[in-house]
C-alpha atoms as a PDB file:
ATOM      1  CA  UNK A   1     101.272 135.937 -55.583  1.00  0.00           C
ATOM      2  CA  UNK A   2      99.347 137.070 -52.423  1.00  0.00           C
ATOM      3  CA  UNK A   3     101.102 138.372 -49.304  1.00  0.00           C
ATOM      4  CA  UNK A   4     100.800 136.945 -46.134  1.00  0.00           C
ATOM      5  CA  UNK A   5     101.917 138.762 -42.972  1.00  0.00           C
ATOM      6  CA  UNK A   6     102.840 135.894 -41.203  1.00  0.00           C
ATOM      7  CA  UNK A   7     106.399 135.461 -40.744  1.00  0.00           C
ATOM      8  CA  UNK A   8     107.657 139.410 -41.797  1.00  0.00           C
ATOM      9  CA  UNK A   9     107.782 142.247 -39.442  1.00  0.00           C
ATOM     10  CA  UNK A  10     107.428 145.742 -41.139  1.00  0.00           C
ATOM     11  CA  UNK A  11     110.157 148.080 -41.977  1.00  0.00           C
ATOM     12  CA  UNK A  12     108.211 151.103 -43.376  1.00  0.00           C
ATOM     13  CA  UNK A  13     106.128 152.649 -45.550  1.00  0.00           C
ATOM     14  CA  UNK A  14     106.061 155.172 -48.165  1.00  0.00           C
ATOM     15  CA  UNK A  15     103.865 157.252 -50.738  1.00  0.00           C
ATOM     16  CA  UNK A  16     104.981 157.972 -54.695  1.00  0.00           C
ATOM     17  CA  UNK A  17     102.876 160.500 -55.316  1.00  0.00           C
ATOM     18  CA  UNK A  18     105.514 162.107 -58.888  1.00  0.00           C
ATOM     19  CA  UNK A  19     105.401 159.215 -61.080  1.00  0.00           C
ATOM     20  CA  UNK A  20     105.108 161.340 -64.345  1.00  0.00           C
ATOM     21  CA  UNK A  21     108.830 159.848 -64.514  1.00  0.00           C
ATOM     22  CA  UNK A  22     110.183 156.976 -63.772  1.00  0.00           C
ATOM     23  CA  UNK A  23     110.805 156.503 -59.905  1.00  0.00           C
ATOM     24  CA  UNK A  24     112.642 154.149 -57.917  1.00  0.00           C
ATOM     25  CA  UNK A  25     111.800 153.131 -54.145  1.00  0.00           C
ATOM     26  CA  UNK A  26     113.721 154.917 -51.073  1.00  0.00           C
ATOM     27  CA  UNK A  27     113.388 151.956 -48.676  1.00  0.00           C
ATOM     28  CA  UNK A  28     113.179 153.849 -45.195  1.00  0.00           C
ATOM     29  CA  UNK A  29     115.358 151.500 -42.935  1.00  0.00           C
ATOM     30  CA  UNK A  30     117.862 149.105 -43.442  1.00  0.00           C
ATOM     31  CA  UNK A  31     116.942 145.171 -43.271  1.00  0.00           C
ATOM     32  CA  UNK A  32     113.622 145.664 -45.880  1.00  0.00           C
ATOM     33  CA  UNK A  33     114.003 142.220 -48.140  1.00  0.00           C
ATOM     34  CA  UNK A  34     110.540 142.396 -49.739  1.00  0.00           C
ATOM     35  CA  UNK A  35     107.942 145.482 -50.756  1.00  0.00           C
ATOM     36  CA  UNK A  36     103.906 145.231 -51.058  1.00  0.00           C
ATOM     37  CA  UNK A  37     103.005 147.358 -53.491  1.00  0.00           C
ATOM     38  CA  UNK A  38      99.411 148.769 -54.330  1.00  0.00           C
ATOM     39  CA  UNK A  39      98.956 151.088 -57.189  1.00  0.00           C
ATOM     40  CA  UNK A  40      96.132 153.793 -56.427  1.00  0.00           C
ATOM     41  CA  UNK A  41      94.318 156.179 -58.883  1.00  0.00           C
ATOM     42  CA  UNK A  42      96.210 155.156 -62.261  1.00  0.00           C
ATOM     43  CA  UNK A  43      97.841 151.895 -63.568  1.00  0.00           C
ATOM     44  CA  UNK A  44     101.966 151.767 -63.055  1.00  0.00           C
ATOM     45  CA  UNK A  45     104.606 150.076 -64.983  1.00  0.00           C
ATOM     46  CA  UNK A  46     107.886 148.860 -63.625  1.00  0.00           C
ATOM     47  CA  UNK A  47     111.056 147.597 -64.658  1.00  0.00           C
ATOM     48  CA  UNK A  48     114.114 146.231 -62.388  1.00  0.00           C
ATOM     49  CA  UNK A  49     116.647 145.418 -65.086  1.00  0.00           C
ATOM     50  CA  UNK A  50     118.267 148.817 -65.562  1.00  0.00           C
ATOM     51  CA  UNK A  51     116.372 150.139 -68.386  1.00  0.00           C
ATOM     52  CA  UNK A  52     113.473 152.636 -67.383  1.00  0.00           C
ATOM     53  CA  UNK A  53     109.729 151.942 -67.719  1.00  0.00           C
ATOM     54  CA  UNK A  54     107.906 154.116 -70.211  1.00  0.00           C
ATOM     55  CA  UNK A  55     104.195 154.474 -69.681  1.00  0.00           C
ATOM     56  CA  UNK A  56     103.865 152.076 -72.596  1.00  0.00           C
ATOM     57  CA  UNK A  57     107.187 149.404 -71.784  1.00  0.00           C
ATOM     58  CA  UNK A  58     107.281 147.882 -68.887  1.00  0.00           C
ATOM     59  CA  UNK A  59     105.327 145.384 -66.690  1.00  0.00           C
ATOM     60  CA  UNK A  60     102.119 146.525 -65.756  1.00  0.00           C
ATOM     61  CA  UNK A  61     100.488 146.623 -62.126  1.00  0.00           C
ATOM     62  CA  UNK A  62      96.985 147.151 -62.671  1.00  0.00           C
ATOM     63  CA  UNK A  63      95.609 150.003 -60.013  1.00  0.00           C
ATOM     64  CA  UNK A  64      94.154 148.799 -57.233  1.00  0.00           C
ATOM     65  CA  UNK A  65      96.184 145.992 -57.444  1.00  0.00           C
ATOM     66  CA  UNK A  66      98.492 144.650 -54.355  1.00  0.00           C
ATOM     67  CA  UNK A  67     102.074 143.271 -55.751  1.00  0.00           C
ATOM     68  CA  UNK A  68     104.479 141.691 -54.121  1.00  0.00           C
ATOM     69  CA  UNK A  69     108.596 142.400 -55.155  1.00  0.00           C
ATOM     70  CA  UNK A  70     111.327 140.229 -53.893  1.00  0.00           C
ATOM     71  CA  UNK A  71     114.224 141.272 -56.106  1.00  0.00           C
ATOM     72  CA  UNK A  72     116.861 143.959 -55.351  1.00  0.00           C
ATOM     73  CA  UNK A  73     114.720 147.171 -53.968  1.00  0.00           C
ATOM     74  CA  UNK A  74     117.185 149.664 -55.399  1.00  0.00           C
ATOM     75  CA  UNK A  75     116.960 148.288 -59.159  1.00  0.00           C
ATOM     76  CA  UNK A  76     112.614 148.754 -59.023  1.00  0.00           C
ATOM     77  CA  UNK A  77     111.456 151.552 -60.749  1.00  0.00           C
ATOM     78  CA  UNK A  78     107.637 152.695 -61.828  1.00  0.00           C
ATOM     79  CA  UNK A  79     106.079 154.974 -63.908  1.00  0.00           C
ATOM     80  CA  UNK A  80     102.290 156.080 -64.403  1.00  0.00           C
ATOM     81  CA  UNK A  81     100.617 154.837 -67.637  1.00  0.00           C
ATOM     82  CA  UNK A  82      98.060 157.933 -67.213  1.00  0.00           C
ATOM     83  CA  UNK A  83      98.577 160.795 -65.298  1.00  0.00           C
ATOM     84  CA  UNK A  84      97.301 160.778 -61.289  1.00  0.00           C
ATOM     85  CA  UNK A  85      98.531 157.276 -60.377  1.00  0.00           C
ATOM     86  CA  UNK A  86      99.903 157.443 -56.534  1.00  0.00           C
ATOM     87  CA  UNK A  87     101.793 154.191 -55.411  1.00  0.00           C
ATOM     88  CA  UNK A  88     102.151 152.859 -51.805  1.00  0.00           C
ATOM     89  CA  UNK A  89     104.759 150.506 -50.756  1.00  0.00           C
ATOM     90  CA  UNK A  90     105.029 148.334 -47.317  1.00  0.00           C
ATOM     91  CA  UNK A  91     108.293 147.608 -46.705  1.00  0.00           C
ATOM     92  CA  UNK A  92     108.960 143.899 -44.622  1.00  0.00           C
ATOM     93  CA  UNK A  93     111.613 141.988 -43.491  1.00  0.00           C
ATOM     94  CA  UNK A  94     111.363 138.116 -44.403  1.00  0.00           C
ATOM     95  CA  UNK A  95     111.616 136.137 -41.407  1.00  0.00           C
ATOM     96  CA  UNK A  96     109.738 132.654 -42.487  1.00  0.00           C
ATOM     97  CA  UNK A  97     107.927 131.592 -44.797  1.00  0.00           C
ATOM     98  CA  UNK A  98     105.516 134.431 -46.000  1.00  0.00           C
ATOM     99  CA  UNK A  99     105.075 134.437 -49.877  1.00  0.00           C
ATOM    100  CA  UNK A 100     102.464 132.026 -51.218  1.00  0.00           C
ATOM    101  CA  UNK A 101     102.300 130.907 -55.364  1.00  0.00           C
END
């Protein structure tokens, strides 16, 4: 799925740089319904279901890679397949039609 910027207006953005363990998101302001996220340095794994990603379990994000999460921002959480992955999130609040298959 590619993000498109038409339509959102940002809400924040942050840097994961301790992903040795498995991390969840601190959204920085209320109203954030959606999160572009761009692995740098390492691969990442994530899992919103409850259960914690292992560096093995988990689906992956390739680095480099730009993902886009709808789902509820407090259940994400990501964890480095090798050590040195950093992760950086865009935080957006839907206001149209902006996610395209």
């Amino acid at each position: 799925m590619n993000f498109n910027a038409f339509g959102s207006q940002p809400r924040g953005f942050q840097s994961i740089t301790s992903l040795a363990a498995a991390a969840g998101l601190t959204v920085p302001v209320a109203g954030a319904s959606f999160a572009v996220i761009n692995p740098e340095g390492q691969s990442v794994r994530w899992r919103d279901d409850g259960t914690d990603p292992t560096a093995a379990v988990g689906m992956l994000i390739p680095k480099d890679a730009e993902f886009t999460y709808q789902g509820d921002l407090s259940a994400i959480k990501f964890i480095e397949t090798t050590s040195g992955a950093k992760l950086n999130v865009s935080y957006y609040a839907a206001t149209g039609g902006i996610l395209k298959p």
